[in-house]
N, C-alpha and C. Protein backbone atom coordinates (compact mmCIF):
# COMPACT_ATOMS: atom_id res chain seq x y z
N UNK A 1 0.85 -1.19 0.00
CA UNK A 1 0.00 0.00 0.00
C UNK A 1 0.88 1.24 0.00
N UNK A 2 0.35 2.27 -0.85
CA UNK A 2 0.95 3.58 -1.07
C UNK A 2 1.01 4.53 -0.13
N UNK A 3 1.68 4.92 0.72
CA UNK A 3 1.11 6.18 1.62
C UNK A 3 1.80 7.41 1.58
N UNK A 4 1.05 8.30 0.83
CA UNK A 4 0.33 9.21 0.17
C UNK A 4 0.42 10.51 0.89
N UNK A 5 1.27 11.39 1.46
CA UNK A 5 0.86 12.72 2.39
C UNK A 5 0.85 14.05 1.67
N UNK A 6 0.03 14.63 2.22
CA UNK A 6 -0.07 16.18 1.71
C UNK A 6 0.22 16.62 2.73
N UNK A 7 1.23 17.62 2.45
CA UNK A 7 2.03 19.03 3.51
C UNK A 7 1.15 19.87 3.26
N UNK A 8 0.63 20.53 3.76
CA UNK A 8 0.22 21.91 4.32
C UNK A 8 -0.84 22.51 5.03
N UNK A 9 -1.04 23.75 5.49
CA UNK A 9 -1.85 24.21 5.77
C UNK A 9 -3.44 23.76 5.94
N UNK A 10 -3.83 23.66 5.10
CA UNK A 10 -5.21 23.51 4.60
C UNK A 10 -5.37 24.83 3.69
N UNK A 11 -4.49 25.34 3.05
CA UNK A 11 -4.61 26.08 1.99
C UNK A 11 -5.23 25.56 0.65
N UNK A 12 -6.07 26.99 0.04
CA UNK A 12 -7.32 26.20 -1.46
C UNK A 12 -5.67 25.47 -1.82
N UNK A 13 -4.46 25.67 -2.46
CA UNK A 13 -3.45 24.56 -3.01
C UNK A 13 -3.18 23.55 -2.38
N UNK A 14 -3.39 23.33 -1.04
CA UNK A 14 -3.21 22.31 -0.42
C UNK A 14 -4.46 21.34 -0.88
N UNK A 15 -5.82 21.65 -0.76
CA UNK A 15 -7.27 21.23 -0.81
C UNK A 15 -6.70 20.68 -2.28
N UNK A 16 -6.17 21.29 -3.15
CA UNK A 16 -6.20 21.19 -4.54
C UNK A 16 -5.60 20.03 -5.27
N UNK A 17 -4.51 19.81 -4.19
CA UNK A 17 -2.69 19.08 -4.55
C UNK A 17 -3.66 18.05 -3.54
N UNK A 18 -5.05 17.44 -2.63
CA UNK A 18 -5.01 16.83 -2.46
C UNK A 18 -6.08 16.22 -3.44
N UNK A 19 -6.95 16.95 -3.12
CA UNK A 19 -7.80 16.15 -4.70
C UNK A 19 -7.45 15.29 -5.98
N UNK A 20 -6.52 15.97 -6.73
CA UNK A 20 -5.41 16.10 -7.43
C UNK A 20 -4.44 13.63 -7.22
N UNK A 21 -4.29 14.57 -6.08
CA UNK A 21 -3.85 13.06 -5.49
C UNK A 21 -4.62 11.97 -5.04
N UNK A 22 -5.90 12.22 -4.84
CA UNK A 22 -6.71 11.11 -4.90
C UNK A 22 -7.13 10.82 -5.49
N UNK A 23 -7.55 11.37 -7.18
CA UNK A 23 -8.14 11.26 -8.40
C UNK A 23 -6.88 10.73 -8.99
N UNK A 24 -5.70 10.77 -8.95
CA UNK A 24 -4.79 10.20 -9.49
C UNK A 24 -4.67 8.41 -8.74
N UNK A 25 -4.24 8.48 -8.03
CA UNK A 25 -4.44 7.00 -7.03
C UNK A 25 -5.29 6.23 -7.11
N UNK A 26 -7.01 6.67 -7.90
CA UNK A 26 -7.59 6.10 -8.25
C UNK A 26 -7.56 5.41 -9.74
N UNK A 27 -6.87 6.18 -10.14
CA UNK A 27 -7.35 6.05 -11.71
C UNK A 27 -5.65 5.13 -12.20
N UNK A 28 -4.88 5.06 -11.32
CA UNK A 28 -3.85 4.33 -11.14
C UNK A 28 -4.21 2.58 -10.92
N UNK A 29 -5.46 2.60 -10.10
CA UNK A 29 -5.83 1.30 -9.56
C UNK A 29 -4.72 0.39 -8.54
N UNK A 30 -4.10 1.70 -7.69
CA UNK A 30 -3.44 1.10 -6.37
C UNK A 30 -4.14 1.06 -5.08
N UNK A 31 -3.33 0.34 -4.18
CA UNK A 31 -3.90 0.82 -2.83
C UNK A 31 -3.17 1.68 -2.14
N UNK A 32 -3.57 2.46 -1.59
CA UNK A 32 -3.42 3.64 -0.95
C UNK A 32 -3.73 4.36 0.10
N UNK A 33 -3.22 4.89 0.57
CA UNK A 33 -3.65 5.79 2.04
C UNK A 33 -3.03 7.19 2.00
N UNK A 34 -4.61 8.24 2.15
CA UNK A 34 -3.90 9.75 1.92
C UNK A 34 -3.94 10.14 3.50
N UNK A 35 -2.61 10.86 3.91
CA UNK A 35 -2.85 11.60 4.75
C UNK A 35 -2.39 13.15 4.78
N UNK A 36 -3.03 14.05 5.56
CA UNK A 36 -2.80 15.35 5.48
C UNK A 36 -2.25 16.09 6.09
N UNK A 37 -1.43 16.44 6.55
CA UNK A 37 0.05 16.79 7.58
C UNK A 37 -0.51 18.18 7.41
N UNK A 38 -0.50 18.69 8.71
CA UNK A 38 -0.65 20.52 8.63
C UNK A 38 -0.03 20.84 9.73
N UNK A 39 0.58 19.95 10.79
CA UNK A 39 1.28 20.19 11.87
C UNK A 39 2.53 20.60 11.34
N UNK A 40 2.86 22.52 11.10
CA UNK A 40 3.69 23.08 10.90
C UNK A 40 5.95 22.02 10.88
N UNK A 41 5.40 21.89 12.58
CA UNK A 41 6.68 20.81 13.12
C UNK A 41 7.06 19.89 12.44
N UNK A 42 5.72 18.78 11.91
CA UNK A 42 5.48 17.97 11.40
C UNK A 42 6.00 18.00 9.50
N UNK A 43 5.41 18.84 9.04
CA UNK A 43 6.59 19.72 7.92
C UNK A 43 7.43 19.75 7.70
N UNK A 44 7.96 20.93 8.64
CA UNK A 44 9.31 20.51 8.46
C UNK A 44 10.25 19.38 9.22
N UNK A 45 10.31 18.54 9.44
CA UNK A 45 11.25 17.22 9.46
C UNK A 45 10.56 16.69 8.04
N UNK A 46 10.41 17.23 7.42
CA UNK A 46 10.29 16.97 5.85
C UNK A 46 11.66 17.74 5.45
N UNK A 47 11.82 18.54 6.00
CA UNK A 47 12.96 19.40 5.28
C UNK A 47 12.19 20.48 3.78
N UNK A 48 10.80 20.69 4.37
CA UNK A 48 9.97 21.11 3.31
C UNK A 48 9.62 22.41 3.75
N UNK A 49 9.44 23.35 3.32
CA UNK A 49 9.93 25.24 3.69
C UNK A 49 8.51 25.62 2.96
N UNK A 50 8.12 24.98 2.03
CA UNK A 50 6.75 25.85 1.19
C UNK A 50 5.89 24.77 0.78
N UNK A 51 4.94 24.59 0.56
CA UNK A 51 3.72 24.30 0.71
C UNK A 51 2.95 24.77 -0.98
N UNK A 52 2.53 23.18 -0.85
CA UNK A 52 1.90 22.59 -0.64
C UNK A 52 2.62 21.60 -1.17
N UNK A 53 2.83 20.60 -0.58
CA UNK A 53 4.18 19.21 -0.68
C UNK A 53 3.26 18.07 -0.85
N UNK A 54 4.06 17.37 -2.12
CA UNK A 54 3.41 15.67 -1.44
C UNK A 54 4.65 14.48 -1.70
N UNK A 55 4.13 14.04 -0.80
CA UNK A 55 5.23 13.00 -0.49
C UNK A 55 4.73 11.56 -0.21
N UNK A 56 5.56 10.94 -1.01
CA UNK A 56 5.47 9.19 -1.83
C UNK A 56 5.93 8.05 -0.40
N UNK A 57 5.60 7.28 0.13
CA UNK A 57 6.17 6.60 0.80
C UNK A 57 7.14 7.25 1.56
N UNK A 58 7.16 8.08 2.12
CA UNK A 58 8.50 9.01 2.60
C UNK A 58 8.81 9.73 2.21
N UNK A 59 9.23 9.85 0.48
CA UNK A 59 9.68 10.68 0.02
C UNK A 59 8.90 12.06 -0.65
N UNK A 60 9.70 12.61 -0.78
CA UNK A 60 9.21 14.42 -0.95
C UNK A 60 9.20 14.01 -2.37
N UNK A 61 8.36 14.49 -3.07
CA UNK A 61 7.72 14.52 -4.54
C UNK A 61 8.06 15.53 -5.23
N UNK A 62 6.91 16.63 -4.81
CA UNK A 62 6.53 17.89 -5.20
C UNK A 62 6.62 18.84 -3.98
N UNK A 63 7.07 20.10 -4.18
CA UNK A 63 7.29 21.02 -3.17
C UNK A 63 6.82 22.45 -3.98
N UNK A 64 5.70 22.96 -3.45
CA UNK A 64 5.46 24.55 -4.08
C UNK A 64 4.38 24.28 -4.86
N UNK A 65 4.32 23.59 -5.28
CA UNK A 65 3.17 23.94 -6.82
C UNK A 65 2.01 22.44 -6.72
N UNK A 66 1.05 22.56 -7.05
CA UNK A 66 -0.12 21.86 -7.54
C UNK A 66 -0.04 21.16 -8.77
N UNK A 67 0.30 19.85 -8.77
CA UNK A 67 0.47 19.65 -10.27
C UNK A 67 -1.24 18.40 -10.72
N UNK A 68 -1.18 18.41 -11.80
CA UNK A 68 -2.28 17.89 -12.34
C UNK A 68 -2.19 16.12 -11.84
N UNK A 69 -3.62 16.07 -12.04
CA UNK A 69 -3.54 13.90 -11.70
C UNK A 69 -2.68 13.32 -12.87
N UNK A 70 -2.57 13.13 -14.02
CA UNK A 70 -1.26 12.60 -14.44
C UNK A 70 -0.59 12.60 -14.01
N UNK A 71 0.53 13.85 -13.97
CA UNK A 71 1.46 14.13 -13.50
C UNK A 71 1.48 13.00 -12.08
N UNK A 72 1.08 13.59 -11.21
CA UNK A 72 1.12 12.66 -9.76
C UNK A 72 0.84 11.09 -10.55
N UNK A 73 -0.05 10.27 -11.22
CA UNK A 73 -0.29 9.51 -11.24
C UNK A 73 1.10 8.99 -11.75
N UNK A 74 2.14 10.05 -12.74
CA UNK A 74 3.03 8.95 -12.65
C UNK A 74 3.96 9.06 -11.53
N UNK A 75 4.43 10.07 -10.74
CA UNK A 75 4.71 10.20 -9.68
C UNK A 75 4.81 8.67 -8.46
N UNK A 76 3.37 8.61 -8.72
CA UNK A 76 3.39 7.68 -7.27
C UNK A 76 3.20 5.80 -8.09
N UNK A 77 3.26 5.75 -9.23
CA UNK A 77 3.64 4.13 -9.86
C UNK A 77 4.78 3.85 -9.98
N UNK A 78 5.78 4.54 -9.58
CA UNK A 78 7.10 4.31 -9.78
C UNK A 78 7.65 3.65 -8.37
């Protein structure tokens, strides 16, 4: 199983970059688990400074920007 986090706030790009990531994960046909990190602290031990982040099994993905469900969908099959 995939697990799936969104960094930020609850900013509309955060709301956006998560949608984004669950319409992708679906249409991927994995299993998955999204979660939504807004605990500032929690952030950074990402080593992540701006927002709106997502991050693959651990790893940091995307940092800053909203990208489309493709994009992420190939992101997180790799």
């Amino acid at each position: 199983m995939k697990k799936l986090q969104i960094l930020g706030t609850g900013c509309a790009k955060c709301i956006k970059l998560a949608a984004n990531t669950e319409e992708a994960a679906k249409k991927a046909g994995i299993d998955y688990e999204i979660e939504k990190v807004t605990d500032i602290n929690q952030i950074m031990k990402f080593g992540v400074m701006m927002t709106p982040a997502l991050v693959v099994d651990g790893k940091v993905k995307v940092v800053g920007k909203v990208l489309p469900p493709a994009e992420i969908e190939n992101l997180i099959k790799d």
